[in-house]
N, C-alpha and C. Protein backbone atom coordinates (compact mmCIF):
# COMPACT_ATOMS: atom_id res chain seq x y z
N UNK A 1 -5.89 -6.33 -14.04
CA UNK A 1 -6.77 -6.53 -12.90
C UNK A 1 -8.18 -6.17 -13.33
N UNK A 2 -9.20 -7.37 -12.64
CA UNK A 2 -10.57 -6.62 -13.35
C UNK A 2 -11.36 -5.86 -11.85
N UNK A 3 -12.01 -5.27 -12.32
CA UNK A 3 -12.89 -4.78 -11.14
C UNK A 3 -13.53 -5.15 -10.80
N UNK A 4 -13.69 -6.55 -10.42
CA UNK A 4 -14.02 -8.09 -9.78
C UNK A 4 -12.75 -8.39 -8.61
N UNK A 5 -11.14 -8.30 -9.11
CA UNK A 5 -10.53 -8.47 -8.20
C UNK A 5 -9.80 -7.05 -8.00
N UNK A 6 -10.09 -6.72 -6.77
CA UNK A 6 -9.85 -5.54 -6.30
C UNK A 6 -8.71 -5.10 -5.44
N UNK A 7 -8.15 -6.29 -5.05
CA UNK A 7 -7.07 -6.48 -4.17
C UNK A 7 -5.84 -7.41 -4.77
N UNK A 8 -4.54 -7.03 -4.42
CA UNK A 8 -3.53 -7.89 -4.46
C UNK A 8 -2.78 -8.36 -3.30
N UNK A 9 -2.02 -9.57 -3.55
CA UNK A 9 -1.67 -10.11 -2.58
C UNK A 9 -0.21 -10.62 -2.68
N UNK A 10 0.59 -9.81 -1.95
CA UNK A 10 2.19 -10.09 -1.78
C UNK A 10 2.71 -11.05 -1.17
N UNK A 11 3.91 -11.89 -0.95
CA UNK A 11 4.22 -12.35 -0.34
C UNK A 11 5.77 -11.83 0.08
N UNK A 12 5.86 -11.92 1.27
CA UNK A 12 7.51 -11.52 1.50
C UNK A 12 7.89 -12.48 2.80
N UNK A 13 9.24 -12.59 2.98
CA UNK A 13 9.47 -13.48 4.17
C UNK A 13 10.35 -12.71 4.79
N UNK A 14 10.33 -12.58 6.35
CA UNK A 14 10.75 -12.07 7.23
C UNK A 14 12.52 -12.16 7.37
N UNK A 15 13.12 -11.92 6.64
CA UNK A 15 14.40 -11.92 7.10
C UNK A 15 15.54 -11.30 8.55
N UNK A 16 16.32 -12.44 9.14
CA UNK A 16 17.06 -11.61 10.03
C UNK A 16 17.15 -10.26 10.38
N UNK A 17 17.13 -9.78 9.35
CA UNK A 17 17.72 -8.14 9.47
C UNK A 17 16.37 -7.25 9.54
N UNK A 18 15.75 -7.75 8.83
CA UNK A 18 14.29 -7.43 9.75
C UNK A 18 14.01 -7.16 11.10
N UNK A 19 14.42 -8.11 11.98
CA UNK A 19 14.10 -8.24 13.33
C UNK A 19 14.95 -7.06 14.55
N UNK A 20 14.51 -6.97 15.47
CA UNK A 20 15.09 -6.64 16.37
C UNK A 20 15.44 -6.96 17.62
N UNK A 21 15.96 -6.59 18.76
CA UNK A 21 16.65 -6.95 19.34
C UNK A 21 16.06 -8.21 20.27
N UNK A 22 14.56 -8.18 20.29
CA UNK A 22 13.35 -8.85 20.99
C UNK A 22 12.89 -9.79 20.01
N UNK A 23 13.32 -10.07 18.71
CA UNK A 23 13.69 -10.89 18.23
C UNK A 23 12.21 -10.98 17.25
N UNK A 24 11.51 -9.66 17.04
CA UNK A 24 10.23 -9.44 16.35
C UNK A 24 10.99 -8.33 15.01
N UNK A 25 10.23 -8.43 14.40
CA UNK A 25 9.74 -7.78 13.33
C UNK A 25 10.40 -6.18 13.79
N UNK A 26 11.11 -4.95 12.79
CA UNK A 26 11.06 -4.04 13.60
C UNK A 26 10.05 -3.04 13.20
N UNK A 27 9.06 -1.92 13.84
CA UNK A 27 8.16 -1.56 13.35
C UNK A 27 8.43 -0.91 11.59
N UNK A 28 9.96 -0.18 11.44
CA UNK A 28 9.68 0.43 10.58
C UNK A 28 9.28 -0.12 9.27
N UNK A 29 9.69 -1.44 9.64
CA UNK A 29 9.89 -2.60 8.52
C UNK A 29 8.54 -2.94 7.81
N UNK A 30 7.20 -2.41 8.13
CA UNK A 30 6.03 -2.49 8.36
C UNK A 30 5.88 -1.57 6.82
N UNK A 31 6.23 -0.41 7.25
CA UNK A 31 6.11 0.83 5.91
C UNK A 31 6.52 0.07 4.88
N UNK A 32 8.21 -1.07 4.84
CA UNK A 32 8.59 -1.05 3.68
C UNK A 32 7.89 -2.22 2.98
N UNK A 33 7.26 -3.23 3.65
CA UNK A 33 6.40 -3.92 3.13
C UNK A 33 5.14 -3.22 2.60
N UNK A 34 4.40 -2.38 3.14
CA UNK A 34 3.26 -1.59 2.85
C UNK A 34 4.05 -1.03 0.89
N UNK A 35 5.46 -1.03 0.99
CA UNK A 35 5.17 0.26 -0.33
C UNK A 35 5.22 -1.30 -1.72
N UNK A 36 6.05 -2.51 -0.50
CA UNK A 36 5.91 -3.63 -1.68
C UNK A 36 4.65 -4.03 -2.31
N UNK A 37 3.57 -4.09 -1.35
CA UNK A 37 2.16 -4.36 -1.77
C UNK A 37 1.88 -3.01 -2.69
N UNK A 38 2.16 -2.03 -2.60
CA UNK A 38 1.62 -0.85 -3.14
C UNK A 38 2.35 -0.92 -4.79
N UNK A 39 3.74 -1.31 -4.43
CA UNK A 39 4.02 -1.32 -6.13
C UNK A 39 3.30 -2.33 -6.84
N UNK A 40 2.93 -3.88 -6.40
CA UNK A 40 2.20 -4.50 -6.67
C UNK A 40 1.17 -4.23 -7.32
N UNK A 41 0.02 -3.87 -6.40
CA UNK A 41 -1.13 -3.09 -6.73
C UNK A 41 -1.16 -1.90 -8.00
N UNK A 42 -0.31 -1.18 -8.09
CA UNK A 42 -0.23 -0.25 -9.18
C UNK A 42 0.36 -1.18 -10.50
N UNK A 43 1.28 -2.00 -10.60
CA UNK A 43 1.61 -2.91 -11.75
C UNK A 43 0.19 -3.54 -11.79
N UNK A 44 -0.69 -4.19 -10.88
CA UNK A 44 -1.91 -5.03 -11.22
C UNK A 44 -2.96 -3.76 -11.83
N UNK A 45 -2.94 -2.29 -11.32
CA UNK A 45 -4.00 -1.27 -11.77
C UNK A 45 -3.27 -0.95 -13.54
N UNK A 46 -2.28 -1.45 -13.92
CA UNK A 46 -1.81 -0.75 -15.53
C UNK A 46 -1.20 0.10 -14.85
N UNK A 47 -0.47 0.72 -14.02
CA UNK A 47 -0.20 1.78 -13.62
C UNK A 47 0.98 1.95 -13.02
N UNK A 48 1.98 1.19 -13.59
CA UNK A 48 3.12 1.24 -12.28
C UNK A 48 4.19 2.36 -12.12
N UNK A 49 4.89 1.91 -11.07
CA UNK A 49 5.62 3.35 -10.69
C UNK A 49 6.27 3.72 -11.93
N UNK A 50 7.03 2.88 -12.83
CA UNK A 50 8.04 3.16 -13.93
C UNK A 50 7.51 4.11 -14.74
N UNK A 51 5.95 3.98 -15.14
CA UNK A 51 4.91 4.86 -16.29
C UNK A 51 5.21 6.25 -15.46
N UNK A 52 4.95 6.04 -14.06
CA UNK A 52 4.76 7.79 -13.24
C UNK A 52 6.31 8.13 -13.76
N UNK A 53 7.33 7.74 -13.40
CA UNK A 53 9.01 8.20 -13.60
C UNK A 53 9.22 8.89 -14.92
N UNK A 54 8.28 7.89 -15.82
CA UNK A 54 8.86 8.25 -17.39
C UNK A 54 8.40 9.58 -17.96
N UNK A 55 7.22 9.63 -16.96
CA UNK A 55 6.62 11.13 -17.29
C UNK A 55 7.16 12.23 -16.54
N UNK A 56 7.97 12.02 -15.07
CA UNK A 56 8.68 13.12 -14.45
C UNK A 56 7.47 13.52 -13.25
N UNK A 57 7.04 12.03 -13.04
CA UNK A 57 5.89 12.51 -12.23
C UNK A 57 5.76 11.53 -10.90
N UNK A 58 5.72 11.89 -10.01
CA UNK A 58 5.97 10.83 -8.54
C UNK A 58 5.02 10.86 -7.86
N UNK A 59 5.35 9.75 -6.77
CA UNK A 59 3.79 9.96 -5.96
C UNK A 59 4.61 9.54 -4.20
N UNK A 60 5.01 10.72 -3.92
CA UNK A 60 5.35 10.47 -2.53
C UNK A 60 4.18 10.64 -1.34
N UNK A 61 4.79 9.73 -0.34
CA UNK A 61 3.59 9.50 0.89
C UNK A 61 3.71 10.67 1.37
N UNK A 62 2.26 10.96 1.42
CA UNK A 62 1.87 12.19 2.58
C UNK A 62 1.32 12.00 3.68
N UNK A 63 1.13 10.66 3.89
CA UNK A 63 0.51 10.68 5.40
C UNK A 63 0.33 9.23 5.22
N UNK A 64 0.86 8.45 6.39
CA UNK A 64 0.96 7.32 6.74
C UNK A 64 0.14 6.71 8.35
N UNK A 65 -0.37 5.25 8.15
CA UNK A 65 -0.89 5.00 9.52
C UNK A 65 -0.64 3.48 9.44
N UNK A 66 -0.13 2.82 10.85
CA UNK A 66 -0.08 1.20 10.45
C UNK A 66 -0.58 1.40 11.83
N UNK A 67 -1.63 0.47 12.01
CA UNK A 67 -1.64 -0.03 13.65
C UNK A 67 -1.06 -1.51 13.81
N UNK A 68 -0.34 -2.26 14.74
CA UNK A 68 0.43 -3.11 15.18
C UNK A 68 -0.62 -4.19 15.65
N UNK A 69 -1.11 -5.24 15.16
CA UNK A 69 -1.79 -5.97 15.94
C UNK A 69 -1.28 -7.06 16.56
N UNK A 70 -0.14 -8.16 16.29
CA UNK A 70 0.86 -8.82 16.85
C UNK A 70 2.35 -8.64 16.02
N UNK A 71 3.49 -9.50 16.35
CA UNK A 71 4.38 -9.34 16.29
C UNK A 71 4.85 -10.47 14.84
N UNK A 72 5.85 -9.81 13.82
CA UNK A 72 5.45 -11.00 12.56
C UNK A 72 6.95 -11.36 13.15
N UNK A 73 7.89 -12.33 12.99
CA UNK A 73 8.75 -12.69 13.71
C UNK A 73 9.71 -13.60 12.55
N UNK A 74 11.15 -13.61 12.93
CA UNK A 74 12.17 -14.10 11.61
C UNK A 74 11.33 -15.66 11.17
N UNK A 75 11.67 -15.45 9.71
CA UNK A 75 11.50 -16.26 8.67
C UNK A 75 9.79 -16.43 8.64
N UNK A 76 8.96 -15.81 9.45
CA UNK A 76 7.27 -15.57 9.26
C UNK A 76 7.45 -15.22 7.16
N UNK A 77 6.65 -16.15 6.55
CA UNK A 77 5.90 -15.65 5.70
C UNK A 77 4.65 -14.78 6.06
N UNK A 78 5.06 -13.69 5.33
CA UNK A 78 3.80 -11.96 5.52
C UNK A 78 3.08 -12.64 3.96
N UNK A 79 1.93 -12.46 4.56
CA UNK A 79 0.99 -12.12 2.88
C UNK A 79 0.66 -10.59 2.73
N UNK A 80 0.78 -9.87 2.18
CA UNK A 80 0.24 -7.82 2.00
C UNK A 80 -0.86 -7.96 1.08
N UNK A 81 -1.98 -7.72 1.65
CA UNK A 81 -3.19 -7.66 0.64
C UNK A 81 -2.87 -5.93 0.60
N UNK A 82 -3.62 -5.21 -0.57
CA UNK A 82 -2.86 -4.16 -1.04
C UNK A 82 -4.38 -3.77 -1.59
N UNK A 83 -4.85 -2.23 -1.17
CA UNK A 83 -6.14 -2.30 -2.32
C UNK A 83 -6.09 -0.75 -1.77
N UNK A 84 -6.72 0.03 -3.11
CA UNK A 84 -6.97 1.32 -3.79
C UNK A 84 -8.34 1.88 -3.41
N UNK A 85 -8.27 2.42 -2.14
CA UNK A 85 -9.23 3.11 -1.10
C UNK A 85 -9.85 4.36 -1.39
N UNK A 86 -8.81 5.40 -1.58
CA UNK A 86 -9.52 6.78 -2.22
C UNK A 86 -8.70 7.09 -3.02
N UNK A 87 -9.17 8.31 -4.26
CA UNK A 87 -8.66 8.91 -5.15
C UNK A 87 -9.28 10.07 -5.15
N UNK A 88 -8.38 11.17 -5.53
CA UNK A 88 -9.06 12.21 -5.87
C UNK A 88 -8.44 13.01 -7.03
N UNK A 89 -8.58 14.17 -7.11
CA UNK A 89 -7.77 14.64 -8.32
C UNK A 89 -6.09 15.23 -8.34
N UNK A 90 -6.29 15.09 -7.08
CA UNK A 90 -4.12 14.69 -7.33
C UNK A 90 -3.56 13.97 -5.96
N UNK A 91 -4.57 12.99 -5.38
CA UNK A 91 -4.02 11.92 -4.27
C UNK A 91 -4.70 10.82 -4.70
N UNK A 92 -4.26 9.76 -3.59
CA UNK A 92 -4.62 8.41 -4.09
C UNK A 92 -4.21 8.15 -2.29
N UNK A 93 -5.07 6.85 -1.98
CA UNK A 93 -4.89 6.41 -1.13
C UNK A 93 -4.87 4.54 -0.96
N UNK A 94 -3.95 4.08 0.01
CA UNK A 94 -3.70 2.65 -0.65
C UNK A 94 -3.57 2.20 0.76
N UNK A 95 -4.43 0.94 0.92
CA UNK A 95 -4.69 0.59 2.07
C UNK A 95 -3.94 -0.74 2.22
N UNK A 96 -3.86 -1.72 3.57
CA UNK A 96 -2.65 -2.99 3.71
C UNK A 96 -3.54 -3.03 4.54
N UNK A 97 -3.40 -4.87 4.60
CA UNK A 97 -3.33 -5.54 5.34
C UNK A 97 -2.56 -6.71 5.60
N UNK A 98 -1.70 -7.18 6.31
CA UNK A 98 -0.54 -7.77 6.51
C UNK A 98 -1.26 -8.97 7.47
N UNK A 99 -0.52 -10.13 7.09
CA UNK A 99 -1.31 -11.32 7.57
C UNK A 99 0.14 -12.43 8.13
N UNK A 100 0.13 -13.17 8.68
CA UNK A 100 0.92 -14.24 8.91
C UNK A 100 0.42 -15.30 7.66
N UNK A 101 1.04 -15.62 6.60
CA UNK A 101 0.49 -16.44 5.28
C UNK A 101 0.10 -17.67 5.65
N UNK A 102 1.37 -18.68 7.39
CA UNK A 102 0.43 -19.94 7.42
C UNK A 102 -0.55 -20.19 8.45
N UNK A 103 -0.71 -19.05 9.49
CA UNK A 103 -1.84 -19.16 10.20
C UNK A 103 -2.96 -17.90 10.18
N UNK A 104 -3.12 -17.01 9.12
CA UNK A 104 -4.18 -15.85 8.64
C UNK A 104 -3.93 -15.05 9.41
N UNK A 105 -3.23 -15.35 10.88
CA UNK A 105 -3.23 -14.05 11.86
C UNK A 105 -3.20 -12.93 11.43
N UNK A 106 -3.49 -11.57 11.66
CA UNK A 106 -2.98 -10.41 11.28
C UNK A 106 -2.80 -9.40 12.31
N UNK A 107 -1.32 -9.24 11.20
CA UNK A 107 -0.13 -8.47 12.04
C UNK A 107 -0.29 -7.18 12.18
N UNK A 108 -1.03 -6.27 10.74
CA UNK A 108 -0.89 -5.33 11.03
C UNK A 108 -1.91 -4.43 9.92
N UNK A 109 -2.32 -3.28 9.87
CA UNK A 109 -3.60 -2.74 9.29
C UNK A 109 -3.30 -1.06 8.80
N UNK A 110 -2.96 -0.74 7.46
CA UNK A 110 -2.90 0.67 7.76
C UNK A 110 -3.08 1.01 6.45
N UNK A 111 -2.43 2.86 6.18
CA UNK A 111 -2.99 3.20 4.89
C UNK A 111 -1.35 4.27 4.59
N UNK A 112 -1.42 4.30 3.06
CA UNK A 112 -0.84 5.32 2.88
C UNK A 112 -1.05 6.43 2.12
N UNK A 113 -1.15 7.49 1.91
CA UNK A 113 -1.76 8.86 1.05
C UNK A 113 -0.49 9.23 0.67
N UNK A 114 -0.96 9.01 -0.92
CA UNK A 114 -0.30 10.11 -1.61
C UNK A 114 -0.36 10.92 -2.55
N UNK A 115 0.42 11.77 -2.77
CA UNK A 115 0.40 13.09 -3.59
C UNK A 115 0.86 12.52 -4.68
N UNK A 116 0.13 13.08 -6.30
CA UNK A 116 1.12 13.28 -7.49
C UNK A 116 1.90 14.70 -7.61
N UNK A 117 3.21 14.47 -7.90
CA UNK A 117 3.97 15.64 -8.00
C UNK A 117 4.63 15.42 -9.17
N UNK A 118 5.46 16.94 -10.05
CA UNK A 118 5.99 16.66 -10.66
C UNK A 118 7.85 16.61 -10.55
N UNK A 119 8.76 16.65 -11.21
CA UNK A 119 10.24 16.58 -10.76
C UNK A 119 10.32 17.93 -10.05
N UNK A 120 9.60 18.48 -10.13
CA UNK A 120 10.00 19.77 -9.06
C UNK A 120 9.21 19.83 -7.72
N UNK A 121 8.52 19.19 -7.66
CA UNK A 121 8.06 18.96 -5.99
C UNK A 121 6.36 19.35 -6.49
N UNK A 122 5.69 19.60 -7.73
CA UNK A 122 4.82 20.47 -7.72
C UNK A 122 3.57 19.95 -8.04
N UNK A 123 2.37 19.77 -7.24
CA UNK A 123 0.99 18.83 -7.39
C UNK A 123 0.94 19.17 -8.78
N UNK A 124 0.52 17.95 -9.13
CA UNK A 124 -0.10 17.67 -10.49
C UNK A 124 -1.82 16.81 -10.35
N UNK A 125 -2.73 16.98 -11.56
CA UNK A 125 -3.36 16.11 -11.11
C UNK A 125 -3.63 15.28 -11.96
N UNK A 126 -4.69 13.89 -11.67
CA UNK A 126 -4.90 12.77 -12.48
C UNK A 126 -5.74 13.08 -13.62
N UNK A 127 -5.51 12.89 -14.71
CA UNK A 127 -6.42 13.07 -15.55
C UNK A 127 -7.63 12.26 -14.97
N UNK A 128 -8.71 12.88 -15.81
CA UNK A 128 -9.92 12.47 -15.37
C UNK A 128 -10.40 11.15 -15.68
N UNK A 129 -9.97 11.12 -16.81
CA UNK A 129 -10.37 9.76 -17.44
C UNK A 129 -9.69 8.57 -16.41
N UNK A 130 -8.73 8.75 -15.99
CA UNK A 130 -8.21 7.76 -15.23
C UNK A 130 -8.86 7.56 -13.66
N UNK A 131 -9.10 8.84 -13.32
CA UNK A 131 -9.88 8.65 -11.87
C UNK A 131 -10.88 8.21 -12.26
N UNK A 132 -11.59 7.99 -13.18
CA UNK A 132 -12.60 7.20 -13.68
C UNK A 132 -12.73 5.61 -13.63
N UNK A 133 -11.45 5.58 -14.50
CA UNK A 133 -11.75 3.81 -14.55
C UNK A 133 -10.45 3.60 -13.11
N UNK A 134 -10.02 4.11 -11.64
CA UNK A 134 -9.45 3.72 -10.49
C UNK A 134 -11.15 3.76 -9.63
N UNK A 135 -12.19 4.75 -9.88
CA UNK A 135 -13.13 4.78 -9.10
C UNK A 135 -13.99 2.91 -9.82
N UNK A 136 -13.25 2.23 -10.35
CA UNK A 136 -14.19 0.94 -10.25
C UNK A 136 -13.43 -0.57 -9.60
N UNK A 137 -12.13 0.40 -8.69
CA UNK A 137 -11.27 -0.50 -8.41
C UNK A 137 -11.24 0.37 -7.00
N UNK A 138 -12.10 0.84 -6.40
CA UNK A 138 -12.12 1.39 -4.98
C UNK A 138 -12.73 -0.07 -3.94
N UNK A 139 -12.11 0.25 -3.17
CA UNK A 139 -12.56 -0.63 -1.89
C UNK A 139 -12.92 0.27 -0.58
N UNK A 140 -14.06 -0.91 0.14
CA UNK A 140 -14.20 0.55 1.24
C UNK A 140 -13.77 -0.76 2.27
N UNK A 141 -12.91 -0.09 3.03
CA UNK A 141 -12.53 -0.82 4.40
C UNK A 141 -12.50 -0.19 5.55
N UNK A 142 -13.73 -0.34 6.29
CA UNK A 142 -13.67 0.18 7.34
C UNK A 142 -13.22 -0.45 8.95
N UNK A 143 -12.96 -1.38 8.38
CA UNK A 143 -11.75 -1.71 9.50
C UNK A 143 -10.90 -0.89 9.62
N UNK A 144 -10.23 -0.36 8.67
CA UNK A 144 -8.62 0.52 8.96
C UNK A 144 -9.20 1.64 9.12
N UNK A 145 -8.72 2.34 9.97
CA UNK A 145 -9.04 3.11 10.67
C UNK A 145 -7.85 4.40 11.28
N UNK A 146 -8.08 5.31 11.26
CA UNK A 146 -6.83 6.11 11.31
C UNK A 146 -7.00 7.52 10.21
N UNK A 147 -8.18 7.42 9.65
CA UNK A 147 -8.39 8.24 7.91
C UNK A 147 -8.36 7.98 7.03
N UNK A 148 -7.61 6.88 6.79
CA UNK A 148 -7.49 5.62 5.40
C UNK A 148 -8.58 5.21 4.75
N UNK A 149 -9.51 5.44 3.72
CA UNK A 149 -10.13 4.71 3.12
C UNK A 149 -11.20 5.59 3.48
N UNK A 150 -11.22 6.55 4.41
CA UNK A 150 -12.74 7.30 4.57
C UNK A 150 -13.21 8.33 3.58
């Protein structure tokens, strides 16, 4: 990825089991698309989850926000634009936006924060050099809103 394109863009399709009883999307289903764009985004930064594992080092969510703007509904193609909001020296923050792929609508807007830890639960932080070259792949979106990206 160059630091020209700053964002990635997923595609997933709404399956049955997705939905609920009202025959929409169910909210939680929202997060698990958010972490698809997010693995995305880290394979497009050089950085993917497998490199964090091999070192014994994870990055679980510490704080999550989606706001709901309509309903994505069975067999809806979702597009997840996916982009790298804040960093600091042992979080990272990763922002979504979720779209209907054939009419742009959007479904839904949020962020997720997380921690580096190591196999024992215990903050670690980013080397420097690396918060270096993620600070030329920051985006500021102030649409999302919630703490994400501020």
């Amino acid at each position: 990825m160059t630091a020209d394109a700053k964002r990635t863009k997923s595609l997933v399709r709404v399956i049955f089991g997705d939905t609920d009883a009202m025959g929409i999307a169910y909210y939680a289903n929202y997060l698990k698309w958010f972490e698809i764009g997010r693995t995305d985004l880290l394979k497009a930064l050089d950085r993917p989850y497998t490199a964090y594992i091999a070192e014994d080092r994870h990055l679980p969510v510490t704080e999550c926000f989606c706001r709901y703007r309509a309903p994505a509904r069975y067999n809806d193609l979702l597009e997840i634009e996916s982009m790298l909001t804040k960093i600091s020296r042992a979080t990272l923050t990763v922002s979504y936006l979720i779209r209907n792929h054939e009419s742009g609508q959007l479904l839904a807007q949020g962020y997720t924060t997380h921690a580096l830890v190591d196999g024992k639960g215990m903050i670690q932080l980013f080397d420097r050099d690396f918060i270096a070259r993620m600070k030329a792949f920051l985006v500021d979106v102030p649409e999302i809103t919630g703490g994400g990206g501020k």
